[in-house]
Protein backbone atom coordinates (compact mmCIF):
# COMPACT_ATOMS: atom_id res chain seq x y z
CA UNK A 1 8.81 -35.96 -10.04
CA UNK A 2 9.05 -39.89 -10.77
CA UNK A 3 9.71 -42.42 -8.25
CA UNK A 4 10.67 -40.84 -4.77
CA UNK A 5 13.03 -38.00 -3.34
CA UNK A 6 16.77 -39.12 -2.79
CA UNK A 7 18.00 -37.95 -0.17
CA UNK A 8 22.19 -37.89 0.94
CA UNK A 9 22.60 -38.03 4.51
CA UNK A 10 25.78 -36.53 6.31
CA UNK A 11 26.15 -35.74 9.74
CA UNK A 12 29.50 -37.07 11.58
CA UNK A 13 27.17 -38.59 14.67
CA UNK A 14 26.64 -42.16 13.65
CA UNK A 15 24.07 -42.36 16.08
CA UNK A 16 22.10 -39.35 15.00
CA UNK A 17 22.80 -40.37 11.43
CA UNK A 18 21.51 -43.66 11.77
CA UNK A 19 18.32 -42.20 13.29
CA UNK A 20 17.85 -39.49 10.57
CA UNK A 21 18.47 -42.46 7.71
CA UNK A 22 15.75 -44.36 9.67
CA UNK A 23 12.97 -41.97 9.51
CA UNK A 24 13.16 -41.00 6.44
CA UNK A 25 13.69 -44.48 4.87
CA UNK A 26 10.47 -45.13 5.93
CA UNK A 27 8.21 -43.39 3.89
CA UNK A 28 7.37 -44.48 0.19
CA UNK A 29 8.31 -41.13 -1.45
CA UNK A 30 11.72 -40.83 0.13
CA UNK A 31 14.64 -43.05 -0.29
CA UNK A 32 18.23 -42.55 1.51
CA UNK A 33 20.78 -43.36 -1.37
CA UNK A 34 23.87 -42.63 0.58
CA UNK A 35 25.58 -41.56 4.00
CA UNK A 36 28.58 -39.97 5.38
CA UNK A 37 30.10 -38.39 8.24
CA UNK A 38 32.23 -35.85 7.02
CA UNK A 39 32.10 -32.81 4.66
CA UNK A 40 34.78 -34.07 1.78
CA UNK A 41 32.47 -37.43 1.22
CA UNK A 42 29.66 -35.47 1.27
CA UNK A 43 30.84 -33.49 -1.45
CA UNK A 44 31.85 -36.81 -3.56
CA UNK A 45 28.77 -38.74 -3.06
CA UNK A 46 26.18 -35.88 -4.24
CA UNK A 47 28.73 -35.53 -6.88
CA UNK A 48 28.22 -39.24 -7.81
CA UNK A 49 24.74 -40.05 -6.65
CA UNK A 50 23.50 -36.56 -7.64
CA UNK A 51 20.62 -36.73 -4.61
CA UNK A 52 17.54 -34.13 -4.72
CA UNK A 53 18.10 -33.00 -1.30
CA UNK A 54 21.30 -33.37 0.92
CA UNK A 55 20.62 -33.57 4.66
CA UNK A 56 23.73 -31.54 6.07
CA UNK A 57 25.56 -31.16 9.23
CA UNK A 58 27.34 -28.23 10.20
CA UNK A 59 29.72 -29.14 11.92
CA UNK A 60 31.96 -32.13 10.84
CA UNK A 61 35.93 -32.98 10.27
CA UNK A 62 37.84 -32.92 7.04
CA UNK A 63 35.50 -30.26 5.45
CA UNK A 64 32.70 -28.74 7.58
CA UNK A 65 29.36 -28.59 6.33
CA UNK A 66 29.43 -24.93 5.58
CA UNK A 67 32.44 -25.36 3.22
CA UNK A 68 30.77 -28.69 1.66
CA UNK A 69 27.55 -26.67 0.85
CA UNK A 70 29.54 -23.88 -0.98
CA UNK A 71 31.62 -26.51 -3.23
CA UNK A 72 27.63 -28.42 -3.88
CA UNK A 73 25.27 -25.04 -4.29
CA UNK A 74 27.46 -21.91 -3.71
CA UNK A 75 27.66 -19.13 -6.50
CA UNK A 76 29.50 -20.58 -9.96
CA UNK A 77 28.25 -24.01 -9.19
CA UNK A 78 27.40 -25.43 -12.56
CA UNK A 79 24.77 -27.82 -11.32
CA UNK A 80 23.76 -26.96 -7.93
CA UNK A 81 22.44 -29.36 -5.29
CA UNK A 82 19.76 -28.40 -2.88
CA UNK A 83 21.58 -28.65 1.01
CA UNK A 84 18.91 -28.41 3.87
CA UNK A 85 21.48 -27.74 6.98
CA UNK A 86 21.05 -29.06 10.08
CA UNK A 87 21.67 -26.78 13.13
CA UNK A 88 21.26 -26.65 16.61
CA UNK A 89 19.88 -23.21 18.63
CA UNK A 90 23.77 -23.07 20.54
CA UNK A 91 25.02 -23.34 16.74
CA UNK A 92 23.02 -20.15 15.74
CA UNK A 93 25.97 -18.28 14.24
CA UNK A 94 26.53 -20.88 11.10
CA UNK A 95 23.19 -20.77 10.36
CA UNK A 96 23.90 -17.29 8.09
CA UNK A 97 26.83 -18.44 6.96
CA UNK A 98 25.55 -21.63 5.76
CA UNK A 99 23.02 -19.94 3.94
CA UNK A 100 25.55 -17.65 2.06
CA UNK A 101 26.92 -20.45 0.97
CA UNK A 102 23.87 -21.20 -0.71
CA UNK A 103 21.28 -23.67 1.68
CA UNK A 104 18.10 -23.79 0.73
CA UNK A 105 16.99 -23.78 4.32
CA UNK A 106 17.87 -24.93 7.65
CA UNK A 107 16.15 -27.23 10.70
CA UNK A 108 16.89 -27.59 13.89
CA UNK A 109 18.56 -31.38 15.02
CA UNK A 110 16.03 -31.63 17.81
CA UNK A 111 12.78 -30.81 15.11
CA UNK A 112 10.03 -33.40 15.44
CA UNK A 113 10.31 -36.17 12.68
CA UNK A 114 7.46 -34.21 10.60
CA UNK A 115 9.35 -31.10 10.86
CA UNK A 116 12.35 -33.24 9.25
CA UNK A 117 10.05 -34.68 6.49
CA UNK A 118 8.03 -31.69 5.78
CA UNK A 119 11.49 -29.68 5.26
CA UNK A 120 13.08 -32.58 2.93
CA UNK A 121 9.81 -32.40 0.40
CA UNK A 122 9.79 -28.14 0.90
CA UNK A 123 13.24 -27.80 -0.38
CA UNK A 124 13.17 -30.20 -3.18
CA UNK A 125 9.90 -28.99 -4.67
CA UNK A 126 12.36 -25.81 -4.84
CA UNK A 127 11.27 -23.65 -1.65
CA UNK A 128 13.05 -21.97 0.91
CA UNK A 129 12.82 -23.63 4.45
CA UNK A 130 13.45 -20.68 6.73
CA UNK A 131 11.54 -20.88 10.27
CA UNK A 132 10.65 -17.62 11.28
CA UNK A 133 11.46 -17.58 15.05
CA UNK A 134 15.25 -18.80 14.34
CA UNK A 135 15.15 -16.46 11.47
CA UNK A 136 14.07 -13.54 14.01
CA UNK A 137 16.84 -15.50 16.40
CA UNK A 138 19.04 -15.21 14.06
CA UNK A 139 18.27 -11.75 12.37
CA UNK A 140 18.71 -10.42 16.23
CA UNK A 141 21.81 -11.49 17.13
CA UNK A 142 24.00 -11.30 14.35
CA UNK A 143 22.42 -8.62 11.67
CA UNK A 144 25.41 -6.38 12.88
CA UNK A 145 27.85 -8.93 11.67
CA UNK A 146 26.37 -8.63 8.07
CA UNK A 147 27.85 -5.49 6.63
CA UNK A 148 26.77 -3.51 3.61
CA UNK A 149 28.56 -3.91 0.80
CA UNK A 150 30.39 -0.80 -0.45
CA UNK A 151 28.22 1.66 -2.26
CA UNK A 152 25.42 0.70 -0.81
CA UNK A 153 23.02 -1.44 -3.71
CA UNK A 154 22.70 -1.03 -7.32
CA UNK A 155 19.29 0.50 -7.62
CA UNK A 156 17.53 -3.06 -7.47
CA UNK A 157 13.92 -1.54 -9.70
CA UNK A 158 11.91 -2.32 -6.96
CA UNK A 159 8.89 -1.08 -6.10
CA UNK A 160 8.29 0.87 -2.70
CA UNK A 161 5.89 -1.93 -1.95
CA UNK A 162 8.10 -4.69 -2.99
CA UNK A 163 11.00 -2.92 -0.81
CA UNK A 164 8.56 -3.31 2.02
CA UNK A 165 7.77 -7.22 1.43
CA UNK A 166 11.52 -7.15 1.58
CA UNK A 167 12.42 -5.75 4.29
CA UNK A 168 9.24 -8.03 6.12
CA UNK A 169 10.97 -11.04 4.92
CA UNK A 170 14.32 -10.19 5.61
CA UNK A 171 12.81 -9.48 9.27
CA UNK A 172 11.75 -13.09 9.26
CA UNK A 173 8.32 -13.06 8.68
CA UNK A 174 6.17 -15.42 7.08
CA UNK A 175 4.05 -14.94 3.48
CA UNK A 176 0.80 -14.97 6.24
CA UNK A 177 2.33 -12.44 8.57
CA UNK A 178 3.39 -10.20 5.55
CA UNK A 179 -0.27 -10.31 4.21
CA UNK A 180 -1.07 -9.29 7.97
CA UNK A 181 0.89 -7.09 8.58
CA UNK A 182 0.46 -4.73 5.30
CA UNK A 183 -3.62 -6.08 4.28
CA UNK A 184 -2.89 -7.68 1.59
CA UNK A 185 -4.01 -11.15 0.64
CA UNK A 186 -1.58 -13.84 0.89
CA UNK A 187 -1.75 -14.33 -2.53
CA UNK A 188 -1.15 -11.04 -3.53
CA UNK A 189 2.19 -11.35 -1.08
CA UNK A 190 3.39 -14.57 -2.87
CA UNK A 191 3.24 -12.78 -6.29
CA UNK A 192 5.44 -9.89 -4.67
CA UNK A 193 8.20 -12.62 -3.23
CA UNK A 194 8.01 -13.73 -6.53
CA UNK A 195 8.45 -10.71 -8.79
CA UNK A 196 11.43 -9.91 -5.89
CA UNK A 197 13.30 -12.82 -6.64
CA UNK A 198 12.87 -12.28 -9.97
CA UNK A 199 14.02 -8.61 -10.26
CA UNK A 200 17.04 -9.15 -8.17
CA UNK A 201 17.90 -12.56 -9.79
CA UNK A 202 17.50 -14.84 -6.15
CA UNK A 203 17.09 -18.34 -6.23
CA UNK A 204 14.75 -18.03 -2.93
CA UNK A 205 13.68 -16.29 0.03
CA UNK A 206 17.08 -17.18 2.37
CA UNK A 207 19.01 -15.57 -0.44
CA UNK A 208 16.46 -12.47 -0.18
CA UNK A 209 17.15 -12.27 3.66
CA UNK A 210 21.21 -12.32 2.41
CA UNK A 211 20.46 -9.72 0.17
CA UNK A 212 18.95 -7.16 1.99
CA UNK A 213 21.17 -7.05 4.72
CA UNK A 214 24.14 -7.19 2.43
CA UNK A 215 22.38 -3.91 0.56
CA UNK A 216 21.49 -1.79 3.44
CA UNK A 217 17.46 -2.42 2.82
CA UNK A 218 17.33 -3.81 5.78
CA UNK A 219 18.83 -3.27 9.48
C-alpha cells in the first residue's frame, strides 16, 4: 500500500479520542484523517474521506457504533469499509453484535498502545482481529443468544476436517492452538481457514465464528 494507513477515529469521549488520535498520529505509516464523536458523522466522514480502517466506538449518541458499522461494512454494502470496534470487558454483549454487522475485529479500550497499533495494521492488511480469551468470553456467555437459523445449514461442502477447524475457531482458538490441538502444522491450518472462507463465501474468521453458531456447527 502507498503512503500510510488512514485511519477515522470516532469515539464520543473527547478525552479518550484525543488520546487514541495521539498515538496513532505518531507513527510514520499511520495518519488520522478525521474524528468524530458520534455514529451519524462517522458514517459521513468514511463516506467522504473513504479511510482504510475506522477506529469505532460502541457506544455513542445519534447512531451507535453498532448501527454505524452496518450502514459502512454490513451485508449489501457496495464498498465496504473495514471498522475495528472498540469495546470494553462490561460491554461484552455488543461485541457479537458488532461483528454481525460486519467488524473486522474488536479491541479492548484499555489494550496497551501496541495492542491498538498492531490491530489497526491487522485489519487493514485484510485480517480478522479476534482475541481469543474475549472470544472464549464472549463465546461463553452469550452462544445461547445466537440461535440457529431455521433448517439448520445448507450442506456447506465441507470437509469433516474443515468442520473441525471450524468448530476450533468458532470456539475461539487461535491458527497455533488449532495446529495444537489436532497435529497439524500451522501452515497446514491456515490453508484450511482459508479454503473455509472460501467454500462458505466469508470475508474472515469473525464472520466464520457468526456462521457456525448461526448453522448449528457449533454450540
Amino acid at each position: 500500500m502507498n503512503g500510510p494507513l488512514r485511519v477515522l477515529v470516532c469515539d464520543d469521549q473527547l478525552l479518550v479520542r484525543t488520546g487514541l488520535v495521539t498515538i496513532i498520529d505518531a507513527q510514520p505509516d499511520l495518519d488520522v484523517v478525521g474524528e468524530c464523536g458520534d455514529g451519524k458523522a462517522a458514517v459521513e466522514l468514511a463516506g467522504r474521506l473513504r479511510p482504510d480502517v475506522v477506529l469505532m466506538d460502541v457506544r455513542m449518541p445519534v447512531l451507535d457504533g453498532i448501527e454505524a458499522t452496518r450502514r459502512l461494512a454490513g451485508a449489501g454494502v457496495p464498498q465496504p469499509v473495514t471498522v475495528l470496534v472498540l469495546t470494553t470487558f462490561n460491554l461484552d454483549q455488543y461485541v457479537y453484535e458488532a461483528l454481525r454487522a460486519g467488524a473486522s475485529g474488536f479491541l479492548l479500550k484499555d489494550a496497551p498502545p501496541a495492542h491498538l497499533l498492531h490491530g489497526i495494521r491487522v485489519v487493514a492488511g485484510g485480517a480478522a482481529l479476534l482475541d481469543p480469551e474475549v472470544t472464549r468470553r464472549l463465546v461463553g456467555r452469550y452462544a445461547a443468544r445466537i440461535r440457529p437459523v431455521d433448517g439448520m445449514a445448507r450442506d456447506p461442502a465441507l470437509t469433516p476436517r474443515e468442520l473441525e477447524v471450524l468448530r476450533l475457531i468458532a470456539d475461539g482458538l487461535s491458527n497455533a492452538e488449532i495446529a495444537a490441538t489436532l497435529q497439524l502444522s500451522p501452515e497446514t491450518v491456515k490453508t484450511f481457514v482459508s479454503r473455509i472462507l472460501t467454500k462458505l463465501d466469508l470475508r474472515d474468521r469473525v464472520q466464520a465464528v457468526v456462521y457456525a453458531y448461526r448453522h448449528g456447527l457449533a454450540t
